[in-house]
C-alpha atoms as a PDB file:
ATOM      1  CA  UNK A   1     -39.012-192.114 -31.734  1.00  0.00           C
ATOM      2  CA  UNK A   2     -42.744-192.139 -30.919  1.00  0.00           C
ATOM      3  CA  UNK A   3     -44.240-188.843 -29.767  1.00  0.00           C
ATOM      4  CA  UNK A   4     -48.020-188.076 -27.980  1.00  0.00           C
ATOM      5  CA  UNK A   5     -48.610-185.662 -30.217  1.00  0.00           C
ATOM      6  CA  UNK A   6     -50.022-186.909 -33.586  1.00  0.00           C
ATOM      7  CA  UNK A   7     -49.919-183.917 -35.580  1.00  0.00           C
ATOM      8  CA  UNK A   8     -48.396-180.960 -34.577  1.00  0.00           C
ATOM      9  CA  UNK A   9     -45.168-179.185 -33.214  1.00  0.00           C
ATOM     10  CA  UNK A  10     -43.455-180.763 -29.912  1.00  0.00           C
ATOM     11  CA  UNK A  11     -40.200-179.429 -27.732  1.00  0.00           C
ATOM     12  CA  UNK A  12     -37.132-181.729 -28.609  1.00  0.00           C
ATOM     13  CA  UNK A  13     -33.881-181.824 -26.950  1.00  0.00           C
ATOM     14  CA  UNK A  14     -30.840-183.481 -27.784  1.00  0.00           C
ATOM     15  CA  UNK A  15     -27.646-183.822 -26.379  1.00  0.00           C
ATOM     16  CA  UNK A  16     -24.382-185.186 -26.813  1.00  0.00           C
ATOM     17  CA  UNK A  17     -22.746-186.634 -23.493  1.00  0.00           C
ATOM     18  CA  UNK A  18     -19.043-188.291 -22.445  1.00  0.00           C
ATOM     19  CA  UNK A  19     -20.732-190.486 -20.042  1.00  0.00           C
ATOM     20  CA  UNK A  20     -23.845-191.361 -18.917  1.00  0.00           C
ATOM     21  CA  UNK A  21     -25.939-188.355 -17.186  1.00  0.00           C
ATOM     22  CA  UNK A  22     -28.060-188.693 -14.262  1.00  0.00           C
ATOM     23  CA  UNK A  23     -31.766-188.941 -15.140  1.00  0.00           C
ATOM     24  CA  UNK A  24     -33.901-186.022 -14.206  1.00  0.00           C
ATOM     25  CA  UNK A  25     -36.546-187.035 -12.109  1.00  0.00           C
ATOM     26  CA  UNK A  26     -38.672-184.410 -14.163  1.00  0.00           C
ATOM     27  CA  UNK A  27     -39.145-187.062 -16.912  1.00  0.00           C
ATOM     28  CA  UNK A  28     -42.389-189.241 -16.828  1.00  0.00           C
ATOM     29  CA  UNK A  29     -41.161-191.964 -19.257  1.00  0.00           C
ATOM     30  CA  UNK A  30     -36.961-193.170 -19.958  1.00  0.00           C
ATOM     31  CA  UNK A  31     -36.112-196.059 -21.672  1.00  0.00           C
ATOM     32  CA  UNK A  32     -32.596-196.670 -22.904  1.00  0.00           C
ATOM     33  CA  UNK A  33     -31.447-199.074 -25.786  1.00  0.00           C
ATOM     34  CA  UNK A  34     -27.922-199.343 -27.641  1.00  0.00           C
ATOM     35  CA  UNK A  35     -27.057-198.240 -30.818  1.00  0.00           C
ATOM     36  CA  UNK A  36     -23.949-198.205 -33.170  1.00  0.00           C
ATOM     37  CA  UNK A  37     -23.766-195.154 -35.095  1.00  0.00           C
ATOM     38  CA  UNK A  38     -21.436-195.957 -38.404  1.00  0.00           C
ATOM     39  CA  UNK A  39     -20.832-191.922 -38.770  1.00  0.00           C
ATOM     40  CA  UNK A  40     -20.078-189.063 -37.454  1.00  0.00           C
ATOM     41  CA  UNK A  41     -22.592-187.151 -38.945  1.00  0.00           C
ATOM     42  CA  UNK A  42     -26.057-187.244 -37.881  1.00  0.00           C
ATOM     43  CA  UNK A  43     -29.424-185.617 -38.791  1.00  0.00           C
ATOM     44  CA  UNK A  44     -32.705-185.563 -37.014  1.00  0.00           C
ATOM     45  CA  UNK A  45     -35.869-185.931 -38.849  1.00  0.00           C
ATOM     46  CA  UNK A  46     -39.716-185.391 -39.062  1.00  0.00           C
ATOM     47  CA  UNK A  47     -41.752-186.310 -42.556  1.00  0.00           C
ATOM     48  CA  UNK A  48     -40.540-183.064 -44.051  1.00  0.00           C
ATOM     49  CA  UNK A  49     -38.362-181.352 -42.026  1.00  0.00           C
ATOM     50  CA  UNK A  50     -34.247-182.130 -41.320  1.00  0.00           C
ATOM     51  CA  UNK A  51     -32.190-181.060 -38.026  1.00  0.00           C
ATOM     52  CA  UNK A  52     -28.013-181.425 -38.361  1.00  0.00           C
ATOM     53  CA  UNK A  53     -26.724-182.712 -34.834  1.00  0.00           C
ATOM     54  CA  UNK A  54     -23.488-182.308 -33.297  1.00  0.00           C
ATOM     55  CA  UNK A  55     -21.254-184.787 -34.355  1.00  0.00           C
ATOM     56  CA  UNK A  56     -19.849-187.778 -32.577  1.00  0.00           C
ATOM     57  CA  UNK A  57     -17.176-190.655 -32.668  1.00  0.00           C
ATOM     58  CA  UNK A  58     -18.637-193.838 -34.709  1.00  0.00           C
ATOM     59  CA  UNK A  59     -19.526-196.695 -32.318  1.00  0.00           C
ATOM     60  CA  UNK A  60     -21.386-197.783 -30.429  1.00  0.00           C
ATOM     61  CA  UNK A  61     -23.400-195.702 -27.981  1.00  0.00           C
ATOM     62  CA  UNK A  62     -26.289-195.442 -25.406  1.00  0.00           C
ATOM     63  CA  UNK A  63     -29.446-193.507 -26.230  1.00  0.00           C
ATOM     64  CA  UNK A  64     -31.331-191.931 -23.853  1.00  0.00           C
ATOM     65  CA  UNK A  65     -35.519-191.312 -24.769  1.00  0.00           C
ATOM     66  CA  UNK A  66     -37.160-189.185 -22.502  1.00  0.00           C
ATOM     67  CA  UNK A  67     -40.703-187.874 -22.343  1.00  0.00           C
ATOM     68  CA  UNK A  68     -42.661-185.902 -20.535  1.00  0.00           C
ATOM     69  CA  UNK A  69     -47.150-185.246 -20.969  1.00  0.00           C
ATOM     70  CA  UNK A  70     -47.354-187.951 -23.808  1.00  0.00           C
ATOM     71  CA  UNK A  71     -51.260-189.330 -22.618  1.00  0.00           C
ATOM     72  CA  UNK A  72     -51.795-185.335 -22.453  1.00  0.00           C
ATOM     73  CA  UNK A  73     -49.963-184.293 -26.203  1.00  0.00           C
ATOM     74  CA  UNK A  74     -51.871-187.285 -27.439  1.00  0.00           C
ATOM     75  CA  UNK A  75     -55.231-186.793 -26.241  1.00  0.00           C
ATOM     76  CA  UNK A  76     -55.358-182.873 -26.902  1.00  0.00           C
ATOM     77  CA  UNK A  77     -56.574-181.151 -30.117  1.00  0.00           C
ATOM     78  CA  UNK A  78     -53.592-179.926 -32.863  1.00  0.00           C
ATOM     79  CA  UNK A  79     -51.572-177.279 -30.862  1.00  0.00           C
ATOM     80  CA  UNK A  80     -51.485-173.836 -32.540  1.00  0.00           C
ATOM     81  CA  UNK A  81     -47.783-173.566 -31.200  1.00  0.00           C
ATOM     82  CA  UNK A  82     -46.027-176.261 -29.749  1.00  0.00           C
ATOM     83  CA  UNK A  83     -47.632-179.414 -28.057  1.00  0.00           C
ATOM     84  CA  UNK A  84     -48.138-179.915 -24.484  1.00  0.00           C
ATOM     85  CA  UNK A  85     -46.012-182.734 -24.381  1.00  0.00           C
ATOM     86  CA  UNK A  86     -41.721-182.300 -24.853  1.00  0.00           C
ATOM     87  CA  UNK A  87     -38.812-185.025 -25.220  1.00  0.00           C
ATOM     88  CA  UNK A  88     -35.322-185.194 -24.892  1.00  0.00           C
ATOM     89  CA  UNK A  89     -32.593-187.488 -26.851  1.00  0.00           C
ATOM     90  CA  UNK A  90     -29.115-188.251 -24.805  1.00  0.00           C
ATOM     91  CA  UNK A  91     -26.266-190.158 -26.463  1.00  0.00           C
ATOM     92  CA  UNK A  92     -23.157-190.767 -25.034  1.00  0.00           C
ATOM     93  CA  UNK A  93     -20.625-193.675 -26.126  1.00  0.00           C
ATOM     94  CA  UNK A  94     -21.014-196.963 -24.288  1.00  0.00           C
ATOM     95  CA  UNK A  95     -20.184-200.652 -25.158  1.00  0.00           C
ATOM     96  CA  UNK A  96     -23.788-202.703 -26.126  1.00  0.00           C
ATOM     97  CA  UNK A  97     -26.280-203.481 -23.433  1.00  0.00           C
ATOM     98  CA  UNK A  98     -29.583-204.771 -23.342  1.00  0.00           C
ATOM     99  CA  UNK A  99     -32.578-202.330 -23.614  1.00  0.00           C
ATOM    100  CA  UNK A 100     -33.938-200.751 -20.505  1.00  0.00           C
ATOM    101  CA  UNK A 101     -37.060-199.066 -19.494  1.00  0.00           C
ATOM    102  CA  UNK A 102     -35.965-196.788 -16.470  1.00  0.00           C
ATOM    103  CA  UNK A 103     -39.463-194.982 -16.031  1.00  0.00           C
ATOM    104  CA  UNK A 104     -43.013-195.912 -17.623  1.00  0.00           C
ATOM    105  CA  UNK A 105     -46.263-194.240 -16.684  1.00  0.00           C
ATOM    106  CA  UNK A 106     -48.633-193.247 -19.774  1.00  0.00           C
ATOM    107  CA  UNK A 107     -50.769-195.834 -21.759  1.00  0.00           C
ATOM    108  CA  UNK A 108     -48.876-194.132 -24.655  1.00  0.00           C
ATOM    109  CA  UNK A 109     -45.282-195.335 -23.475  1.00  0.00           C
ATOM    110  CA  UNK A 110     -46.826-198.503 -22.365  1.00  0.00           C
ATOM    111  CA  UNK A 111     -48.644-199.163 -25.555  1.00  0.00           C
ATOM    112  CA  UNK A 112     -45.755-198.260 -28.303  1.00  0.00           C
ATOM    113  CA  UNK A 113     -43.646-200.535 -25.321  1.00  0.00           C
ATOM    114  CA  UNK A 114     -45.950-203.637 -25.917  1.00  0.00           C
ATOM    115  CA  UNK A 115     -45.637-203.339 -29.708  1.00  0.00           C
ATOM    116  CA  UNK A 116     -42.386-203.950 -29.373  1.00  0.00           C
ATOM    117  CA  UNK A 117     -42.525-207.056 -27.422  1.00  0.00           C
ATOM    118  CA  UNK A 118     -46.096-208.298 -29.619  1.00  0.00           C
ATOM    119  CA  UNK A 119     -48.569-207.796 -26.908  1.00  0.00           C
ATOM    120  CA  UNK A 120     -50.219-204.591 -28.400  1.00  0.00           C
ATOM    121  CA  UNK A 121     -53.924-205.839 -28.656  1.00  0.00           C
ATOM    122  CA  UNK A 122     -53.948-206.516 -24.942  1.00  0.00           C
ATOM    123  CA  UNK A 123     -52.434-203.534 -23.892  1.00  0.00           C
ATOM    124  CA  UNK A 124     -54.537-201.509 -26.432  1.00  0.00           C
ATOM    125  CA  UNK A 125     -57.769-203.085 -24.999  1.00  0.00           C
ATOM    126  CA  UNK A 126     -56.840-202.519 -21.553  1.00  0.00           C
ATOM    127  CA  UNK A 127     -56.310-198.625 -22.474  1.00  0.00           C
ATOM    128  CA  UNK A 128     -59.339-198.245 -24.762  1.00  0.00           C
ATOM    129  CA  UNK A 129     -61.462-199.355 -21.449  1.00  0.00           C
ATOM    130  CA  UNK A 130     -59.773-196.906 -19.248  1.00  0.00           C
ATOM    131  CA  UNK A 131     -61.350-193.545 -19.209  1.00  0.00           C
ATOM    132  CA  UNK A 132     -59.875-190.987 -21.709  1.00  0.00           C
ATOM    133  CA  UNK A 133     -59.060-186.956 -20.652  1.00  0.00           C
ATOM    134  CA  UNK A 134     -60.305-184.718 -22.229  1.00  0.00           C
ATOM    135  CA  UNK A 135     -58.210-182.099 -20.715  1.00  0.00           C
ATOM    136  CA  UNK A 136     -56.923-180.064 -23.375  1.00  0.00           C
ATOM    137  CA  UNK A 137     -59.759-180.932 -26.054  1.00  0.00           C
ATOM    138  CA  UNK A 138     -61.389-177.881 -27.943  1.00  0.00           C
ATOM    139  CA  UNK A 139     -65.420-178.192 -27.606  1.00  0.00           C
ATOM    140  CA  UNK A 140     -65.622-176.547 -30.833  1.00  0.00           C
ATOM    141  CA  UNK A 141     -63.333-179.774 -32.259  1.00  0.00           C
ATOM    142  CA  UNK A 142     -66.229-181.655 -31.369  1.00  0.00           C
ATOM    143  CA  UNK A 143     -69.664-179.286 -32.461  1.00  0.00           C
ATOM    144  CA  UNK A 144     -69.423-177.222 -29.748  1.00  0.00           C
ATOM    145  CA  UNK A 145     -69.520-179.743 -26.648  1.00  0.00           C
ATOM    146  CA  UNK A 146     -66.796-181.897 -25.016  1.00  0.00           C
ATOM    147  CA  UNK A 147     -67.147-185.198 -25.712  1.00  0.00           C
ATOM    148  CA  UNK A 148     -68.242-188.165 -24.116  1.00  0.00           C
ATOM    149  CA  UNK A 149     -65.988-191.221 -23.943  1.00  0.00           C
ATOM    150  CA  UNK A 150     -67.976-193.262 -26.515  1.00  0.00           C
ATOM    151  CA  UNK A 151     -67.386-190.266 -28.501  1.00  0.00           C
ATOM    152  CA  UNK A 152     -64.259-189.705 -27.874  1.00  0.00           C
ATOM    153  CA  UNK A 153     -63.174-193.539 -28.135  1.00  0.00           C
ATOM    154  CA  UNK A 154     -64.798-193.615 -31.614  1.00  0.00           C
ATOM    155  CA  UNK A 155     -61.882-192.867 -34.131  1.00  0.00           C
ATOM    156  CA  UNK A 156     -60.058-190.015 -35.939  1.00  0.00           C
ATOM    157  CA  UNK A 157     -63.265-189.368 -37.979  1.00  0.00           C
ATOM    158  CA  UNK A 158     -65.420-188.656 -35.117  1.00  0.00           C
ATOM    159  CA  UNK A 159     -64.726-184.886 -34.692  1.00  0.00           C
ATOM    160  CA  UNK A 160     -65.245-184.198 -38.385  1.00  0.00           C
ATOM    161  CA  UNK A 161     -68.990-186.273 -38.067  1.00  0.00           C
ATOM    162  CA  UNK A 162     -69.504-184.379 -34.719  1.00  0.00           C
ATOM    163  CA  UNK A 163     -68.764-181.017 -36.650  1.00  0.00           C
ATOM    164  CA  UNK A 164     -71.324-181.921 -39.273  1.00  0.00           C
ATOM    165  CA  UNK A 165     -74.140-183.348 -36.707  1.00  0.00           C
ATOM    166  CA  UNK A 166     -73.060-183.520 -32.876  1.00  0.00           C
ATOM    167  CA  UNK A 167     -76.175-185.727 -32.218  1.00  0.00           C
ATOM    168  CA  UNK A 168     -76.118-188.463 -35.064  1.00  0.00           C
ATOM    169  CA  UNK A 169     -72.162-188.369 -33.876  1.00  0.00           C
ATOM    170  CA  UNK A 170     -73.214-189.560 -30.336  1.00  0.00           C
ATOM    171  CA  UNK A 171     -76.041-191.827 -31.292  1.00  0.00           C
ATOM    172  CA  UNK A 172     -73.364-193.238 -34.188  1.00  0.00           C
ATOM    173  CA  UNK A 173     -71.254-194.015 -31.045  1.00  0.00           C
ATOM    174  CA  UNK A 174     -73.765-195.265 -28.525  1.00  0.00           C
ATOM    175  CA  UNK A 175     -74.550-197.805 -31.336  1.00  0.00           C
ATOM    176  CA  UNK A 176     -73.414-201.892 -30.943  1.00  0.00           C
ATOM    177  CA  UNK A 177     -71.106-203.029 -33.201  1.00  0.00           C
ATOM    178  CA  UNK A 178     -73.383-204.989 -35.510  1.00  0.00           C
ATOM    179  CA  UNK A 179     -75.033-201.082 -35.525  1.00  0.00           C
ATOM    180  CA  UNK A 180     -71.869-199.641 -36.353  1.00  0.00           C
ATOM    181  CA  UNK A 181     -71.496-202.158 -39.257  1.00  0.00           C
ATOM    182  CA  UNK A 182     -74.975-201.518 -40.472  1.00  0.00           C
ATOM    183  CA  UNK A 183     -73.640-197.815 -40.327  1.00  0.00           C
ATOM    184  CA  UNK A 184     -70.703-198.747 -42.825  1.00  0.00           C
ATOM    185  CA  UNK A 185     -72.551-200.479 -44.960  1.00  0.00           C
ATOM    186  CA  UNK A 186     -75.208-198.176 -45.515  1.00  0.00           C
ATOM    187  CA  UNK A 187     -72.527-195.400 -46.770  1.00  0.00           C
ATOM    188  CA  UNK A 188     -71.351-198.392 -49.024  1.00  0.00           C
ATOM    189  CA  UNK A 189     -74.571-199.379 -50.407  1.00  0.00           C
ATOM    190  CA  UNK A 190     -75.372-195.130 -50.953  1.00  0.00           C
ATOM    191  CA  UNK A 191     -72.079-194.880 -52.338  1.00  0.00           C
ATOM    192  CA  UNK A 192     -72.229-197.329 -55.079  1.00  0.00           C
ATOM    193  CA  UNK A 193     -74.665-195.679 -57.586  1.00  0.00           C
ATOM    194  CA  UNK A 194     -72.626-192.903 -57.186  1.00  0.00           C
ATOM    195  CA  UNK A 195     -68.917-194.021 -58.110  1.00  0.00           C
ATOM    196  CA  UNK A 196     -67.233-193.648 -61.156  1.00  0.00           C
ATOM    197  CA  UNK A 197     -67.419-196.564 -63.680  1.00  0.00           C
ATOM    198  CA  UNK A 198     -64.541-198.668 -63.893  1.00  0.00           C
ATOM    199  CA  UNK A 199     -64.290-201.503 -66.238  1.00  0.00           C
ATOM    200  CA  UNK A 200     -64.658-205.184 -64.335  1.00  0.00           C
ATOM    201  CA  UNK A 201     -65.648-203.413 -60.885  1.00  0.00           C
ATOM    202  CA  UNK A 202     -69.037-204.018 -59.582  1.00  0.00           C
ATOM    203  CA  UNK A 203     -69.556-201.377 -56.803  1.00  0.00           C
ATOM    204  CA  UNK A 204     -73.197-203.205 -55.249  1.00  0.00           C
ATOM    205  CA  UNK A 205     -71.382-206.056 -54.919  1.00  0.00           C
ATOM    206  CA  UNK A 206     -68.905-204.564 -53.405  1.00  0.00           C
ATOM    207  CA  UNK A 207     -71.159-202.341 -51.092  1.00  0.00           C
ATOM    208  CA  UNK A 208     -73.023-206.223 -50.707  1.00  0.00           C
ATOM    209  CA  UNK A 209     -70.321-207.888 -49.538  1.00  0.00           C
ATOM    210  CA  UNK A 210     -69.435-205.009 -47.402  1.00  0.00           C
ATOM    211  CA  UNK A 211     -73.241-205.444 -45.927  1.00  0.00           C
ATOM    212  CA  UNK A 212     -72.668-209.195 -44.954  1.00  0.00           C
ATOM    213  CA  UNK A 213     -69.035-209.340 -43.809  1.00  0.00           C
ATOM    214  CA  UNK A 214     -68.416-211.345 -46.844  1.00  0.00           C
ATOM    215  CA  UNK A 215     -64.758-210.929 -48.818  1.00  0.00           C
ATOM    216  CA  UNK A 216     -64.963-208.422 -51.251  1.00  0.00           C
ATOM    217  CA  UNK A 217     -65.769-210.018 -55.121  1.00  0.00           C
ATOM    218  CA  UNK A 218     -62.973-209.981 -57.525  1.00  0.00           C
ATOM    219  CA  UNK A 219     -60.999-208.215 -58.029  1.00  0.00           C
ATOM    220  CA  UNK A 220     -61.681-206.412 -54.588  1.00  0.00           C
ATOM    221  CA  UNK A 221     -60.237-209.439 -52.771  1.00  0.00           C
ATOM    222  CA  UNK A 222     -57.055-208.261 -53.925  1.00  0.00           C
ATOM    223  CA  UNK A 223     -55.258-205.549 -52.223  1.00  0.00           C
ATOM    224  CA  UNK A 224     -52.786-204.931 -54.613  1.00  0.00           C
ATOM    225  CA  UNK A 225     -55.670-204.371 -57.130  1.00  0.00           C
ATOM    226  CA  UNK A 226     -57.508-202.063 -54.557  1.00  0.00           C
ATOM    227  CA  UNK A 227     -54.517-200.267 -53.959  1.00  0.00           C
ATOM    228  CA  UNK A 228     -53.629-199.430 -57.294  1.00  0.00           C
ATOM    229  CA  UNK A 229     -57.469-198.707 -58.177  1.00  0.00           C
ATOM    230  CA  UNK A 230     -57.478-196.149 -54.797  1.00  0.00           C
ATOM    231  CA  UNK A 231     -54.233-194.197 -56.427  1.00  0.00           C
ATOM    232  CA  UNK A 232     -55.242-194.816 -60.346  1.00  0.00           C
ATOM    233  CA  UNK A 233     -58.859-192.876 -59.583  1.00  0.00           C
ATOM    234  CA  UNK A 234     -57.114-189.599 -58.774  1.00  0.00           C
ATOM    235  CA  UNK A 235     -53.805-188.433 -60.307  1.00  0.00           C
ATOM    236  CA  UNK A 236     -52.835-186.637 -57.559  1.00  0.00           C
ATOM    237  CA  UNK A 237     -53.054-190.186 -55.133  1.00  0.00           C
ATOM    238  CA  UNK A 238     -55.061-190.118 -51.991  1.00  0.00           C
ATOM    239  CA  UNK A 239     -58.179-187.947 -51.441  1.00  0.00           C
ATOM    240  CA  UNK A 240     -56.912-186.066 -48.397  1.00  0.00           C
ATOM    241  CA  UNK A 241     -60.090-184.658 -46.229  1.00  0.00           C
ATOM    242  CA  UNK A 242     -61.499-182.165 -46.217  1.00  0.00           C
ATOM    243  CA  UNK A 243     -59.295-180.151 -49.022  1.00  0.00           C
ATOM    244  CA  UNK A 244     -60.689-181.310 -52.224  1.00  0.00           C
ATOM    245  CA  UNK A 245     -61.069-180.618 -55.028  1.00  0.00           C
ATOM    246  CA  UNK A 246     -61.500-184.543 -55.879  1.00  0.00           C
ATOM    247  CA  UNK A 247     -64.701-185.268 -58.164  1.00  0.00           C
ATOM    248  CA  UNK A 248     -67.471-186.923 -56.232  1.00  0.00           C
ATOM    249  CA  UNK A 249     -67.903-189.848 -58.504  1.00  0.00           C
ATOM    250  CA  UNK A 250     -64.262-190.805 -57.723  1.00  0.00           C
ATOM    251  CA  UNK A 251     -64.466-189.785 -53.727  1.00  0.00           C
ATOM    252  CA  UNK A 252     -67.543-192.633 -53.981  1.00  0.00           C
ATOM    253  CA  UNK A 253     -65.597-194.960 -54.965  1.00  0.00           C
ATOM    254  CA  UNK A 254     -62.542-194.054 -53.031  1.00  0.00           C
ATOM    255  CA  UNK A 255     -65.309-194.738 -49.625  1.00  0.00           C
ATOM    256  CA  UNK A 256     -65.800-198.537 -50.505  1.00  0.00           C
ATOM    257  CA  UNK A 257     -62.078-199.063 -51.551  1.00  0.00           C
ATOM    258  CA  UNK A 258     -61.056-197.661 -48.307  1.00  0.00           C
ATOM    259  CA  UNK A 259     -63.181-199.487 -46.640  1.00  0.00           C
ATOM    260  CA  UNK A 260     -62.300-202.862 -47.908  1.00  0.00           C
ATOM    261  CA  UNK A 261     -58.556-202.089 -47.989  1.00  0.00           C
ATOM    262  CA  UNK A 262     -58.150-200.702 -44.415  1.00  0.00           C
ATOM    263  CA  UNK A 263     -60.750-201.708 -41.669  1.00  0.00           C
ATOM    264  CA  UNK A 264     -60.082-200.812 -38.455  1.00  0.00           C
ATOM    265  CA  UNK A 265     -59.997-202.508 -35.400  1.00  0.00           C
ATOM    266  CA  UNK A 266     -62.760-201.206 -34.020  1.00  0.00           C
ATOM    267  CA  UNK A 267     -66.181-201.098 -36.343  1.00  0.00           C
ATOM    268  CA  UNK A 268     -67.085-197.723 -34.828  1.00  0.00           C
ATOM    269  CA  UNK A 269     -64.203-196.268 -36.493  1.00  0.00           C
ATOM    270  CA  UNK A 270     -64.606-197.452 -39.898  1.00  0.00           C
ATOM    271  CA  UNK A 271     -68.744-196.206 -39.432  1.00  0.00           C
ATOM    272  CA  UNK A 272     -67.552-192.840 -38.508  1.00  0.00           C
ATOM    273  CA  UNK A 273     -64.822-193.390 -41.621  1.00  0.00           C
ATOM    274  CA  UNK A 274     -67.864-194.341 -43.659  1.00  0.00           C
ATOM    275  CA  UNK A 275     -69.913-190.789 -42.395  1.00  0.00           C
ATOM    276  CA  UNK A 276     -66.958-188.569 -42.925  1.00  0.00           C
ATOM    277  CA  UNK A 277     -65.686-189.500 -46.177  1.00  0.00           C
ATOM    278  CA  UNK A 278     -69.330-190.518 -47.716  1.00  0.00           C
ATOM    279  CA  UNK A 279     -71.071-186.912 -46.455  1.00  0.00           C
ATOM    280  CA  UNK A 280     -67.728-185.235 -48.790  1.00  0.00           C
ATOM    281  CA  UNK A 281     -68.153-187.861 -51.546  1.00  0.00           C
ATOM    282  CA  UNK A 282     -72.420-187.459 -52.165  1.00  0.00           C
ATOM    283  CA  UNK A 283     -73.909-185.778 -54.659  1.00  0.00           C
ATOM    284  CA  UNK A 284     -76.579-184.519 -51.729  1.00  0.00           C
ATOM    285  CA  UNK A 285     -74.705-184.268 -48.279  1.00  0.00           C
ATOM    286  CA  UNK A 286     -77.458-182.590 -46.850  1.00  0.00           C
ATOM    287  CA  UNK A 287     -79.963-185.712 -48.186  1.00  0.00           C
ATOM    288  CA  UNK A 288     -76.969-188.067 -46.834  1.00  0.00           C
ATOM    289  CA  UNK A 289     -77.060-186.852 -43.202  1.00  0.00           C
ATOM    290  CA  UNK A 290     -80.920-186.402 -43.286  1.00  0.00           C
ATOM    291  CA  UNK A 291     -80.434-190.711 -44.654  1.00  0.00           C
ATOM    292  CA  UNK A 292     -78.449-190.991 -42.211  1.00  0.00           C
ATOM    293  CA  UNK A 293     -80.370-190.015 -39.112  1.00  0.00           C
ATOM    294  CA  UNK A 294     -83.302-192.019 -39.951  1.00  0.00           C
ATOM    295  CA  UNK A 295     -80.834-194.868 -40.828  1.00  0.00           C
ATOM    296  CA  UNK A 296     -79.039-194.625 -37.093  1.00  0.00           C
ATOM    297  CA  UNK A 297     -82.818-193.826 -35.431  1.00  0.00           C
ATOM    298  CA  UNK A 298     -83.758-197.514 -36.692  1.00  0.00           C
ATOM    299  CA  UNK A 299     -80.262-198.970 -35.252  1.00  0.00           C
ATOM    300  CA  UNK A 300     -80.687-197.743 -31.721  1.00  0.00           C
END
C-alpha cells in the first residue's frame, strides 16, 4: 500500500467488517481489489516496524484502500509528528471481483494507478509539467527560500545542494539537459583522481564515458560487477548521506558507480546526485563548490 508520505509517520486505520461499509465521502482516493487471505492471522508492516491485526476467517475477501492529502504528504518536508496525509484499510469477506477504483483525484493515486496498468511514463510526464505545491515545504529545507518549480522538480538531492549553495542550486536547475549532463560529468571527471584504487578499474574512463554518454568500459558495463564493487568498497554497504563516516577515497568512487548503475530519468536529478554526493566525497568541498560555480556560470 503506497502512501504520500515518503519518509515519515502517517495515520493508519484498519478495520475488520461483515459486509461491505458505505464509503465516507471524506476520502479523496478508494480503490478496491480482492484478496484471499490463507490465515487467520495477519500483521501489518512498515520496513522495520510490525502491527498484529484482528483476526479473520481465511478466504477470500474485499479490501478497501482509502486515502486522504496524498499530493500534500508527498510534497511536504519529513513531518516531526505524523504526516499530513492519513489512510484507512477495510476488509470484509466477499467472493472475487474485479479491481475497482471508486474515487481518484491526486497525481499520486493516479500515478502509482498507471504503474499498474504500464502507462507510468505518460502519466509521470503529464504530472512533472503540472505545477508542484509547495504548501507545507520548510524554506530552511531549501537554504532559507521556498523553492521554485525547476527547483523543486529537480530530484531528492536538490534540498541538500540548495542547503550547501541556494544559488548554484537554482542555476543547476535552470540549466538544459545537455547542461545538466555536463554537470554530472564534471563531478565524474573531479571524482576520478580521487577514488580509491581498485585493481582492473579505470576511473577516467569511467568519468570519460560518463562525459560522452558512452557505456561504461569493462567491467563498468556490468551491473552485477558495479553492484558488488558499490557494496565491496565499504563493509558496512551503502554510503548513506550525510552520516558518514565513509573514507573519501571510497565515497569518490561510490559517485561514478552510482552514477553508472542508477541514472535517473531525468538528467537534472542525477547532476544534483552528482553535487550532493561529490561535495561529501572531495578532499576540498569548499574548492568543489567554488569548481563548481564557475563550471555551471560557463553552462548557462
Amino acid at each position: 500500500m503506497i502512501t504520500g508520505t515518503h519518509t515519515g509517520s502517517v495515520a493508519f486505520a484498519v478495520e475488520i467488517h461483515e459486509t461491505a461499509p458505505a464509503v465516507d465521502a471524506v476520502w479523496e482516493e478508494v480503490v478496491e481489489v480482492s484478496v484471499e487471505i490463507p490465515t487467520d492471522t495477519m500483521q501489518l508492516s512498515t520496513f522495520d516496524q510490525w502491527y498484529d491485526l484482528p483476526s479473520v476467517v481465511p478466504g477470500w475477501h474485499r479490501a478497501r484502500y482509502c486515502a486522504l492529502r496524498m499530493d500534500q504528504g508527498r510534497d511536504a518536508d519529513p513531518p516531526e509528528g505524523l504526516a499530513v496525509d492519513r489512510y484507512q484499510l477495510a476488509l470484509w469477506p466477499a467472493s472475487y471481483a474485479p479491481e475497482e477504483v471508486i474515487r481518484q483525484t491526486s497525481t499520486t493515486a493516479q500515478y502509482w494507478a498507471s504503474v499498474a496498468s504500464g502507462t507510468e511514463e505518460q502519466v509521470a510526464q503529464e504530472a512533472y509539467e503540472q505545477e508542484w505545491s509547495t504548501e507545507g515545504i520548510d524554506p530552511q529545507m531549501w537554504g532559507g527560500q521556498v523553492p521554485g518549480q525547476q527547483l523543486l522538480k529537480s530530484g531528492d538531492m536538490a534540498p541538500f545542494v540548495a542547503t550547501l549553495d541556494r544559488p548554484l542550486a537554482d542555476a543547476v536547475a535552470a540549466l538544459s539537459e545537455h547542461g545538466h549532463r555536463a554537470v554530472t560529468a564534471w563531478v565524474c571527471a573531479r571524482m576520478a583522481p580521487q577514488a580509491r584504487a581498485v585493481a582492473g578499474v579505470d576511473w577516467h574512463a569511467a568519468a570519460a564515458a560518463m562525459a560522452t554518454g558512452r557505456p561504461a568500459a569493462p567491467p563498468l558495463e556490468d551491473r552485477t560487477t558495479v553492484d558488488t564493487l558499490m557494496f565491496g568498497l565499504d563493509q558496512d554497504g551503502y554510503p548513506d548521506l550525510p552520516d558518514p563516516p565513509v573514507a573519501k577515497d571510497v565515497l569518490a568512487a561510490w559517485v561514478i558507480l552510482d552514477l553508472i548503475n542508477f541514472p535517473e530519468s531525468r538528467p537534472v536529478e542525477d547532476a544534483m546526485r552528482a553535487l550532493a554526493i561529490g561535495h561529501e566525497a572531495d578532499a576540498e568541498p569548499e574548492d568543489f563548490l567554488d569548481s563548481a560555480r564557475a563550471r555551471v556560470a560557463t553552462l548557462g
